[in-house]
C-alpha atoms as a PDB file:
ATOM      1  CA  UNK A   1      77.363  96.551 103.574  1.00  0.00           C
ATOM      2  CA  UNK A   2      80.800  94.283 103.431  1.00  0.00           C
ATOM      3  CA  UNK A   3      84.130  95.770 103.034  1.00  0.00           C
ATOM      4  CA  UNK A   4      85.491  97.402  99.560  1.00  0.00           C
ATOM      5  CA  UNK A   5      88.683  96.782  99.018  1.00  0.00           C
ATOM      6  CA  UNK A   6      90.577  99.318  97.122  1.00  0.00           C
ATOM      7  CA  UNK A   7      93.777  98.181  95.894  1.00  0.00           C
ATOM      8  CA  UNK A   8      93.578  94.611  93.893  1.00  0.00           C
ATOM      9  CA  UNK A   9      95.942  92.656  91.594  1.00  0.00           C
ATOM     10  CA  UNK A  10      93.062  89.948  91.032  1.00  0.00           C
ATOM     11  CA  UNK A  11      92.571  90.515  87.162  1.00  0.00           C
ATOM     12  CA  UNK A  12      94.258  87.748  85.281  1.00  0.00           C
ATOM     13  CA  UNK A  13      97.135  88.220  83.260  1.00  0.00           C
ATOM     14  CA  UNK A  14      97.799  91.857  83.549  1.00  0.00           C
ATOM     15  CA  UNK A  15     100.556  91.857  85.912  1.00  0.00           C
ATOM     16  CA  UNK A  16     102.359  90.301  89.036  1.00  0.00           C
ATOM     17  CA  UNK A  17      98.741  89.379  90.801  1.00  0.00           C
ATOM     18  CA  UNK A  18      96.770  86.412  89.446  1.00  0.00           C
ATOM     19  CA  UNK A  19      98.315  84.838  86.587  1.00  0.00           C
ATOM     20  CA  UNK A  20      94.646  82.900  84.690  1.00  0.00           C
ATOM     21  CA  UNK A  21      90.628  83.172  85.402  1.00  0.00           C
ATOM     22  CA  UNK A  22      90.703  80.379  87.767  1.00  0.00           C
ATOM     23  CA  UNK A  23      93.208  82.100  90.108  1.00  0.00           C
ATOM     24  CA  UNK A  24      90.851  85.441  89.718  1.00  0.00           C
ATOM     25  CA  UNK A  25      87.575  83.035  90.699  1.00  0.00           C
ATOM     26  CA  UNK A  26      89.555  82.033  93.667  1.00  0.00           C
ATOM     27  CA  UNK A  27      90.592  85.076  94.696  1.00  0.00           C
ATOM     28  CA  UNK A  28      86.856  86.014  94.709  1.00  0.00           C
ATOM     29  CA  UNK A  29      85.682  83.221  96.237  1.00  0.00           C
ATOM     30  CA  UNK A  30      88.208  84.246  99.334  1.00  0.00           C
ATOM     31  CA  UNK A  31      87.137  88.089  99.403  1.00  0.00           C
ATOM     32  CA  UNK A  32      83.370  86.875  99.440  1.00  0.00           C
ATOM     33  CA  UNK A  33      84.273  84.845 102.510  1.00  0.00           C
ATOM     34  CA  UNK A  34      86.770  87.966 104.270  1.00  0.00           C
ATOM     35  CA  UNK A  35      83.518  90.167 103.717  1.00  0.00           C
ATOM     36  CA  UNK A  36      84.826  91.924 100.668  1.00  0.00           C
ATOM     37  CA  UNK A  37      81.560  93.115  98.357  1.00  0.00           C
ATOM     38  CA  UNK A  38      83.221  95.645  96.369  1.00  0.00           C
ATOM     39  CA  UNK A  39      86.647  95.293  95.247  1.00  0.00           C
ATOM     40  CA  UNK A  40      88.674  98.003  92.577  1.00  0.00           C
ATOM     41  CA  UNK A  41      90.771  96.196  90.064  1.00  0.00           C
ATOM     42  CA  UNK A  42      94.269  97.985  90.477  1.00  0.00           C
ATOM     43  CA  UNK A  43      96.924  96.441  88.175  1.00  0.00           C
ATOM     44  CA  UNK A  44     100.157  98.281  88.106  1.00  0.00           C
ATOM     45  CA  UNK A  45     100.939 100.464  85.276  1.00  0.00           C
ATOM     46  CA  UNK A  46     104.843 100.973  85.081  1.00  0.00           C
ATOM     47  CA  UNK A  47     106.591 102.199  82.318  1.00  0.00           C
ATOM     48  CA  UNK A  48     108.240  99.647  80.564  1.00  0.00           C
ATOM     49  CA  UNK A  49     106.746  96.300  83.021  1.00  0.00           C
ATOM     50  CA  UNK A  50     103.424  96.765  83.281  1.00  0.00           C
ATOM     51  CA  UNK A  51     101.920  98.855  80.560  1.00  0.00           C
ATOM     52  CA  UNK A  52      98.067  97.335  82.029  1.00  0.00           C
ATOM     53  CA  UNK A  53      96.753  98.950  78.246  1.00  0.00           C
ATOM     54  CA  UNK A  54      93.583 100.106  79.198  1.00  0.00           C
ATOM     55  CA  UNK A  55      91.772  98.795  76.484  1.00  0.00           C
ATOM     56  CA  UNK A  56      92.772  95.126  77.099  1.00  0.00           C
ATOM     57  CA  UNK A  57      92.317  95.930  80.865  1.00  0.00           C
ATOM     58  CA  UNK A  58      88.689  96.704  80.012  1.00  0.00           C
ATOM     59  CA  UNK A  59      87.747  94.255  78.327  1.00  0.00           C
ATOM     60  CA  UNK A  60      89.808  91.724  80.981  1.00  0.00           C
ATOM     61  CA  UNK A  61      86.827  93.216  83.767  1.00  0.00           C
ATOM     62  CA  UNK A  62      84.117  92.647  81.378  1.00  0.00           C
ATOM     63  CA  UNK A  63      85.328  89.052  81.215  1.00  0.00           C
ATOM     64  CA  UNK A  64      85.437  88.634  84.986  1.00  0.00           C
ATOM     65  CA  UNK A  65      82.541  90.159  85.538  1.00  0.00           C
ATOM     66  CA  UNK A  66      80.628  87.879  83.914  1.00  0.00           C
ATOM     67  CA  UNK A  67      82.300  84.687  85.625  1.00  0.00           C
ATOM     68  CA  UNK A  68      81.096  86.353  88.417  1.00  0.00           C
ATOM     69  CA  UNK A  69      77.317  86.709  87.691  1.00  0.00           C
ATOM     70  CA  UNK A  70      77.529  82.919  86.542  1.00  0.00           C
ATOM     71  CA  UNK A  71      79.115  82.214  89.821  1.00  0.00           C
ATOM     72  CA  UNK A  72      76.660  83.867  91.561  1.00  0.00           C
ATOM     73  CA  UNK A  73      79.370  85.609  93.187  1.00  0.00           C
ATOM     74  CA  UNK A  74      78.309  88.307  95.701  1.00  0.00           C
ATOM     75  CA  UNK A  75      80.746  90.996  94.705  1.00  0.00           C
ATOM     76  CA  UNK A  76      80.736  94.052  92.340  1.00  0.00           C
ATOM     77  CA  UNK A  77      83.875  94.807  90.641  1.00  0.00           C
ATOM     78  CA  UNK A  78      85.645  98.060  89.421  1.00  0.00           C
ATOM     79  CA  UNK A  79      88.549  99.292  87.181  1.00  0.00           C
ATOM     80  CA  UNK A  80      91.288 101.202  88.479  1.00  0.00           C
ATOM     81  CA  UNK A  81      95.107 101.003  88.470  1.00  0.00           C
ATOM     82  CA  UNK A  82      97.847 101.333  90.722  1.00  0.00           C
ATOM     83  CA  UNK A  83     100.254 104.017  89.166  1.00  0.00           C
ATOM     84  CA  UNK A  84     104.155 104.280  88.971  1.00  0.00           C
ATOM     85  CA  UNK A  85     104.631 107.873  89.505  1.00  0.00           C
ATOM     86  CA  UNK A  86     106.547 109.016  86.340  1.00  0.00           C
ATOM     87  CA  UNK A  87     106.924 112.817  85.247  1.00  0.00           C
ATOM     88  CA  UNK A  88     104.965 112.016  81.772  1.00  0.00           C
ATOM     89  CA  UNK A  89     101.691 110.879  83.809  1.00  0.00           C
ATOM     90  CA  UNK A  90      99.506 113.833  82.661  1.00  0.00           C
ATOM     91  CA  UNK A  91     100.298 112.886  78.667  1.00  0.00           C
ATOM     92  CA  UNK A  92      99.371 109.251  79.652  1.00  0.00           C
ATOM     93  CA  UNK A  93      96.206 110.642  81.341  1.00  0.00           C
ATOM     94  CA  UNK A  94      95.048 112.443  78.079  1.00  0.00           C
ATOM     95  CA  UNK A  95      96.139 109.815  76.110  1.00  0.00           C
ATOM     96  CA  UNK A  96      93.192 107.650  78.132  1.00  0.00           C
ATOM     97  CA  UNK A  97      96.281 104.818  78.546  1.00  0.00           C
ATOM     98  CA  UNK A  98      95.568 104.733  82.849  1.00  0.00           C
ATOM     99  CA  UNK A  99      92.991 104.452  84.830  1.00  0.00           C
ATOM    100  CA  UNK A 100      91.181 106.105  87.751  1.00  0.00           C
ATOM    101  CA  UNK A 101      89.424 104.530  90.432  1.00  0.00           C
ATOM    102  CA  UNK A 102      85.888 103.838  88.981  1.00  0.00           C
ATOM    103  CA  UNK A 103      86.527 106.619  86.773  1.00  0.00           C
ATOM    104  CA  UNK A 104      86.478 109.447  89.280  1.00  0.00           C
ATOM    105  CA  UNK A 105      89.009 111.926  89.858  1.00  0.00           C
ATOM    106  CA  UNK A 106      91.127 109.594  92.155  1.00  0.00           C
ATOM    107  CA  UNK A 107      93.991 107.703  91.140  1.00  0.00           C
ATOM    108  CA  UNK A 108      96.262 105.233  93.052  1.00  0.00           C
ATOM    109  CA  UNK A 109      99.980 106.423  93.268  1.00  0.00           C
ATOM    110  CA  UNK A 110     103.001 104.147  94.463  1.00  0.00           C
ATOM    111  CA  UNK A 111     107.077 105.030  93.889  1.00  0.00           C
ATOM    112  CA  UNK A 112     110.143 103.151  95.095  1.00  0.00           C
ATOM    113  CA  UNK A 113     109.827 102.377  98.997  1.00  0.00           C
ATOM    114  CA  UNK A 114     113.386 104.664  98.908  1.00  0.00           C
ATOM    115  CA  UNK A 115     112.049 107.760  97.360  1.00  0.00           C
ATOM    116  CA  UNK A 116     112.556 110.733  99.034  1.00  0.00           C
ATOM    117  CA  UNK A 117     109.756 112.475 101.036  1.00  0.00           C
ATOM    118  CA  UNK A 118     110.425 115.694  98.605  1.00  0.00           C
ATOM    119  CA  UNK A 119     110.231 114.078  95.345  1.00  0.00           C
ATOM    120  CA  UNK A 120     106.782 112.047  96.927  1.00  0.00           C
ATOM    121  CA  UNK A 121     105.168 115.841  97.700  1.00  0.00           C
ATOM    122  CA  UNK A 122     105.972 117.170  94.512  1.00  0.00           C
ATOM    123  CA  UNK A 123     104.947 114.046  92.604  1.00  0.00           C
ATOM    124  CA  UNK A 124     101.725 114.739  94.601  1.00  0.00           C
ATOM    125  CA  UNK A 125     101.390 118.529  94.255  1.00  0.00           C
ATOM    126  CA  UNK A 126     101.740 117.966  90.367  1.00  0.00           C
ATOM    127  CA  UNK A 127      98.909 115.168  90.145  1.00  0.00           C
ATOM    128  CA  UNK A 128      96.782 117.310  92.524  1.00  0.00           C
ATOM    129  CA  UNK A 129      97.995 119.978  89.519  1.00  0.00           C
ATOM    130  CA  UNK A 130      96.187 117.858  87.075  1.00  0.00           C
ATOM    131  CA  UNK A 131      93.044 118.092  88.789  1.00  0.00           C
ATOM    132  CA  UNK A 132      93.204 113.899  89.970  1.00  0.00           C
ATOM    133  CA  UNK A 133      93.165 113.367  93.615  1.00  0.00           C
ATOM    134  CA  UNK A 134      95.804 111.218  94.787  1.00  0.00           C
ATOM    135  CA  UNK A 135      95.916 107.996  96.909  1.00  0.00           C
ATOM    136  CA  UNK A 136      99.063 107.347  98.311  1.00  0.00           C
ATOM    137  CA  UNK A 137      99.044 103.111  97.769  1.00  0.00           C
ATOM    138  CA  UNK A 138     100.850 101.927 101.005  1.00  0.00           C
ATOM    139  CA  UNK A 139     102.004 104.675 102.570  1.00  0.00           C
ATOM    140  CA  UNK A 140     103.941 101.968 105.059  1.00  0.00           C
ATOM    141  CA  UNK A 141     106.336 101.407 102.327  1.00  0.00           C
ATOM    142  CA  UNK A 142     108.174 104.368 102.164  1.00  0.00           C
ATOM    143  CA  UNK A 143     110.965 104.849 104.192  1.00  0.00           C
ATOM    144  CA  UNK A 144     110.589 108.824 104.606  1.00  0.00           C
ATOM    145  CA  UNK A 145     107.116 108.910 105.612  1.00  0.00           C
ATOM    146  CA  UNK A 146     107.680 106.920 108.983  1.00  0.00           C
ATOM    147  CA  UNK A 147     110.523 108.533 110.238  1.00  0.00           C
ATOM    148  CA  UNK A 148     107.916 111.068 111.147  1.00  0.00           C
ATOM    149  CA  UNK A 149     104.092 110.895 110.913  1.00  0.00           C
ATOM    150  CA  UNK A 150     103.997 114.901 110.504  1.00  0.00           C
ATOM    151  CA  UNK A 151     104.876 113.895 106.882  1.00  0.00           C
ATOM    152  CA  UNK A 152     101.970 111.725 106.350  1.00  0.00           C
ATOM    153  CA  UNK A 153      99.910 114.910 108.209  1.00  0.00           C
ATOM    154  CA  UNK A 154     101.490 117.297 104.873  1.00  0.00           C
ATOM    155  CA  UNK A 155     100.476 114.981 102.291  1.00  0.00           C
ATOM    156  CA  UNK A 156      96.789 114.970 103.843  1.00  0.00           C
ATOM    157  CA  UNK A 157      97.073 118.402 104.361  1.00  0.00           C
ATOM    158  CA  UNK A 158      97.265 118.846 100.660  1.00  0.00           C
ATOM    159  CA  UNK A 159      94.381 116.795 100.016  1.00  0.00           C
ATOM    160  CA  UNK A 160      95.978 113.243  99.338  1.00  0.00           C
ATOM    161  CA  UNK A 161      94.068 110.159 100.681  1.00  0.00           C
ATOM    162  CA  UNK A 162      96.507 107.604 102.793  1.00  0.00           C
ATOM    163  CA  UNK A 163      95.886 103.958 101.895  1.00  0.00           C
ATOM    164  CA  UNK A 164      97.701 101.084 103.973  1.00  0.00           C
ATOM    165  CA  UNK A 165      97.490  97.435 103.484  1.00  0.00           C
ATOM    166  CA  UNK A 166      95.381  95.049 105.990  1.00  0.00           C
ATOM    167  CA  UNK A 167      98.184  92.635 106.343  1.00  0.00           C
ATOM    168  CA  UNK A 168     100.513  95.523 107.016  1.00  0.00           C
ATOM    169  CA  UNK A 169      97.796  96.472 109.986  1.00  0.00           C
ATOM    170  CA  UNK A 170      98.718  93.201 112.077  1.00  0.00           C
ATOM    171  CA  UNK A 171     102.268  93.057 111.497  1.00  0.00           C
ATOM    172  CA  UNK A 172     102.444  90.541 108.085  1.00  0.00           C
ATOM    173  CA  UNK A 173     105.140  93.477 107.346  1.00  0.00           C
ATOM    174  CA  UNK A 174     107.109  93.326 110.660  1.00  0.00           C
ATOM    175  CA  UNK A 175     106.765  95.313 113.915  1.00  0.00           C
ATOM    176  CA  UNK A 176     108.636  98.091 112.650  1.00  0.00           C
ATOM    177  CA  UNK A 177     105.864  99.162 110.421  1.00  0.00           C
ATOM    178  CA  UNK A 178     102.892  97.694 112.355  1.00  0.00           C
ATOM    179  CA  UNK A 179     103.663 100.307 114.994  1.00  0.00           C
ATOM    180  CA  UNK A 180     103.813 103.410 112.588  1.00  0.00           C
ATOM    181  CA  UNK A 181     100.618 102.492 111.007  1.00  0.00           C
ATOM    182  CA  UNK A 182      98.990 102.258 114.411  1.00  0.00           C
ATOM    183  CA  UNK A 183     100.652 106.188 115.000  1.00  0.00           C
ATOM    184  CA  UNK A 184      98.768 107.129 111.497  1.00  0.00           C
ATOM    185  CA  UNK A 185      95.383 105.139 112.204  1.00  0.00           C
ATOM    186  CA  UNK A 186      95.115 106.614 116.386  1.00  0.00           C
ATOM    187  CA  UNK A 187      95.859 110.108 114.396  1.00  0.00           C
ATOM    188  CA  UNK A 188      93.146 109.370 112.105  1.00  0.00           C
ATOM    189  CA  UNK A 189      95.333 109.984 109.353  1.00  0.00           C
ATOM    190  CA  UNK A 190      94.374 106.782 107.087  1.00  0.00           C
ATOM    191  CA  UNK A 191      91.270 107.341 104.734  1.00  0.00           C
ATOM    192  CA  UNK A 192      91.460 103.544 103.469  1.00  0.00           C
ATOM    193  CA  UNK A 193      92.704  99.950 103.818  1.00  0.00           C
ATOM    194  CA  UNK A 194      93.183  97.436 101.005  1.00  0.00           C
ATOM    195  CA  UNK A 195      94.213  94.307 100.537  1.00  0.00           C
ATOM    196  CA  UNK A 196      97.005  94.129  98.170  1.00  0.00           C
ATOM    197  CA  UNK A 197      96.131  91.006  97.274  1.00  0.00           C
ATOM    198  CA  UNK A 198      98.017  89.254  94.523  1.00  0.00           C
ATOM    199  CA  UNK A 199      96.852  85.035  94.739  1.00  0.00           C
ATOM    200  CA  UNK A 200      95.360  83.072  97.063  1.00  0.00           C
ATOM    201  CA  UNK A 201      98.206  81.911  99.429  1.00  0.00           C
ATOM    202  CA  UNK A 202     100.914  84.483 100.956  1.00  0.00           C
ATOM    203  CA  UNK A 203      98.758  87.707  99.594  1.00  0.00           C
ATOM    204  CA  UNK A 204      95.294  87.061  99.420  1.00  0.00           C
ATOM    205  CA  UNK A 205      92.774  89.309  99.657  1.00  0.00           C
ATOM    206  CA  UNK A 206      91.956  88.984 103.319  1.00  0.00           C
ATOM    207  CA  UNK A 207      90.203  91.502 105.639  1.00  0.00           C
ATOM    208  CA  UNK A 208      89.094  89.989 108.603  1.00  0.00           C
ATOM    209  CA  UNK A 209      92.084  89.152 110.998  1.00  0.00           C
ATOM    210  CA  UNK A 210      92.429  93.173 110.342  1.00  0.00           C
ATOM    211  CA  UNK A 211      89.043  94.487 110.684  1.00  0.00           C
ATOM    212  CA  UNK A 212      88.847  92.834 114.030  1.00  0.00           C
ATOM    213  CA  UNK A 213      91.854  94.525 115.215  1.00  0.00           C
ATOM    214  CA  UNK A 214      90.716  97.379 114.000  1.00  0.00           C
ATOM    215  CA  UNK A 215      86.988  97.472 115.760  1.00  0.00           C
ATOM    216  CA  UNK A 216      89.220  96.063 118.902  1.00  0.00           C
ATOM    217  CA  UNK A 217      91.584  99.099 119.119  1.00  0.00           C
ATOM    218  CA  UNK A 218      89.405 102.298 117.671  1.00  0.00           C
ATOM    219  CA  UNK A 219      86.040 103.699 117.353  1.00  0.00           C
ATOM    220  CA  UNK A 220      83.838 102.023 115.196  1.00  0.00           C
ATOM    221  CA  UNK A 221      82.499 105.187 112.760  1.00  0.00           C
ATOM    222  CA  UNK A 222      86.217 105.637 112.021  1.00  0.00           C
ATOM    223  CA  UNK A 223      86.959 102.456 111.322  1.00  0.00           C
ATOM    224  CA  UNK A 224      83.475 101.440 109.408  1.00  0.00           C
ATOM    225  CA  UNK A 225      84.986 104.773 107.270  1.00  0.00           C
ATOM    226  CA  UNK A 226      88.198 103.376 106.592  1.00  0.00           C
ATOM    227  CA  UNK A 227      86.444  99.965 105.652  1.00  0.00           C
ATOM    228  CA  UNK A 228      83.740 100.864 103.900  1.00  0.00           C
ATOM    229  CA  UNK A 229      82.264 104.210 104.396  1.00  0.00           C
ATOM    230  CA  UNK A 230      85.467 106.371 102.350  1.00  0.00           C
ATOM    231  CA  UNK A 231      85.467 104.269  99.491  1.00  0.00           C
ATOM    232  CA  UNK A 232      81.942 104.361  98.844  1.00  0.00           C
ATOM    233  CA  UNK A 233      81.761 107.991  99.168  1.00  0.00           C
ATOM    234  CA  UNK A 234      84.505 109.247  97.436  1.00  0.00           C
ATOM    235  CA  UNK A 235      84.822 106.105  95.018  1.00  0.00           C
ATOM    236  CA  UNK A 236      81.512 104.319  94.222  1.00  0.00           C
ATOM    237  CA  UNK A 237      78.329 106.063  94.913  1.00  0.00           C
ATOM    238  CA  UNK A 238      79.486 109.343  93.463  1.00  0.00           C
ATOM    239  CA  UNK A 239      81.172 107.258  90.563  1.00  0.00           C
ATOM    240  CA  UNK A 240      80.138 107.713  86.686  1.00  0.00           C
ATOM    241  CA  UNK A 241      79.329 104.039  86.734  1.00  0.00           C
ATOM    242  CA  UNK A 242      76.592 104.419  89.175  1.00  0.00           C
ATOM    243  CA  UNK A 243      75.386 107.730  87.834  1.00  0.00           C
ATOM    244  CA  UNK A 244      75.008 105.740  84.316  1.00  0.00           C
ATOM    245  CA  UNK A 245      73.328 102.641  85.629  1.00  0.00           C
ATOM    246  CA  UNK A 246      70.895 105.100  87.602  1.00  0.00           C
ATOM    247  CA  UNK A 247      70.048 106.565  84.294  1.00  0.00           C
ATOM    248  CA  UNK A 248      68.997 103.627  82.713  1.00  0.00           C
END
C-alpha cells in the first residue's frame, strides 16, 4: 500500500491548484512516482472565491478519472473539499453544496492563519455539533495553535483529526514551524499528512523527502498511520464508495 494523500488542489479548473487536464495528468504522474496511490480531491470552497459547486466538482472527478484509467495511472481518486469555516456551513451542508471526504462524516476545515484559538474551538465544537468530524487542514498555519501544543492536545481532545503538510514536515515553511510540527508529531498528536499540492513546480504533490524523515525520526506503526493507515480507516475502507462498489 502507497501513501494517500488527503488534502489535494489537483482537479482542474476549480480553484487556485491546477489550472487544465494536462496540469492534473502531471500532477498524477508526480504522486505515482512520490508513492501516492490514493489521493482526496480537496478544492477550496470559500464564500464568494471558490464556490467548488459540487455538481460541476463531480462531474470534474468523473472526467479525471477516466484520463486516469486511459493512462493507466496507478492511483484511485476521491472527492472532498477543503472548507472555509463560515457560520452558515450547516445550511450549505443540507443544501448538498460541500463536500466530505469520500462522503463520510469527515470534512476538511481551514480559517485565516490569524484566527484566534477561541473562535477555531468553537468553529470546531459547532461542526462536531453537526454530527461531521473535523480535520483541522494545516494546523501549522495558525498562529494560536503553536504558541502552545496543549491547544492542538484540546482540539484532539474533542475529537478533531490534525492534518499538517509534508513540505511543512522538512522545513519548506521555515524552521519556526518545522520545529512545532516535530513537538505535535513526537506527541503523537498528528492523525494525517498531505500534500497540499497545487502544480507541479513549487507545490507538488510530493511525499517522499518527508516520509523518509519521518521513518528516520519515529516509530514506524505511527508513522505508516499517519501515511497511510488513518486515512484508509477513517476515510476509504469504511467509505460509502467502497461499501457501493462491494455491493455490486
Amino acid at each position: 500500500m502507497g501513501y494517500v494523500d488527503i488534502h489535494s488542489h489537483i482537479l482542474p479548473n476549480m480553484d487556485d491548484g491546477a489550472q487544465e487536464m494536462g496540469e492534473t495528468l502531471k500532477m498524477l504522474q508526480i504522486a505515482w512516482q512520490e508513492g501516492i496511490t490514493h489521493i482526496i480531491a480537496t478544492p477550496h470552497y470559500k464564500a464568494g472565491r471558490f464556490p467548488a459547486d459540487a455538481e460541476r466538482m463531480n462531474r470534474t472527478v468523473d472526467k479525471v478519472r477516466r484520463e486516469i484509467k486511459k493512462m493507466d495511472i496507478p492511483i484511485t481518486l476521491y472527492a472532498g473539499n477543503e472548507i472555509y469555516y463560515h457560520s452558515e456551513l450547516e445550511e450549505k451542508f443540507h443544501a448538498g453544496a460541500l463536500k466530505t471526504l469520500n462522503g463520510t462524516e469527515s470534512v476538511l476545515i481551514e480559517f485565516s492563519p490569524f484566527e484566534g484559538y477561541t473562535y477555531i474551538r468553537n468553529a470546531m465544537e459547532d461542526i462536531l455539533g453537526m454530527g461531521y468530524i473535523p480535520i483541522l487542514a494545516h494546523v501549522e498555519r495558525y498562529e494560536c495553535l503553536y504558541k502552545d501544543k496543549i491547544c492542538v492536545e484540546e482540539l484532539k481532545a474533542m475529537g478533531c483529526g490534525i492534518q499538517v503538510n509534508a513540505g511543512s514536515v522538512t522545513g519548506d515553511a521555515g524552521w519556526k514551524t518545522k520545529n512545532f510540527i516535530h513537538k505535535l508529531l513526537k506527541a503523537e498528536l498528528v492523525d494525517f499528512i498531505g500534500t497540499d499540492a497545487h502544480n507541479t513546480s513549487g507545490r507538488k504533490p510530493a511525499m517522499l523527502k518527508c516520509a523518509a524523515h519521518l521513518y528516520k525520526k519515529y516509530e514506524s506503526s505511527y508513522v505508516d498511520a499517519i501515511l497511510c493507515g488513518n486515512a484508509m480507516s477513517r476515510l476509504l475502507d469504511g467509505s460509502l464508495e467502497i461499501k457501493k462498489k462491494a455491493g455490486e
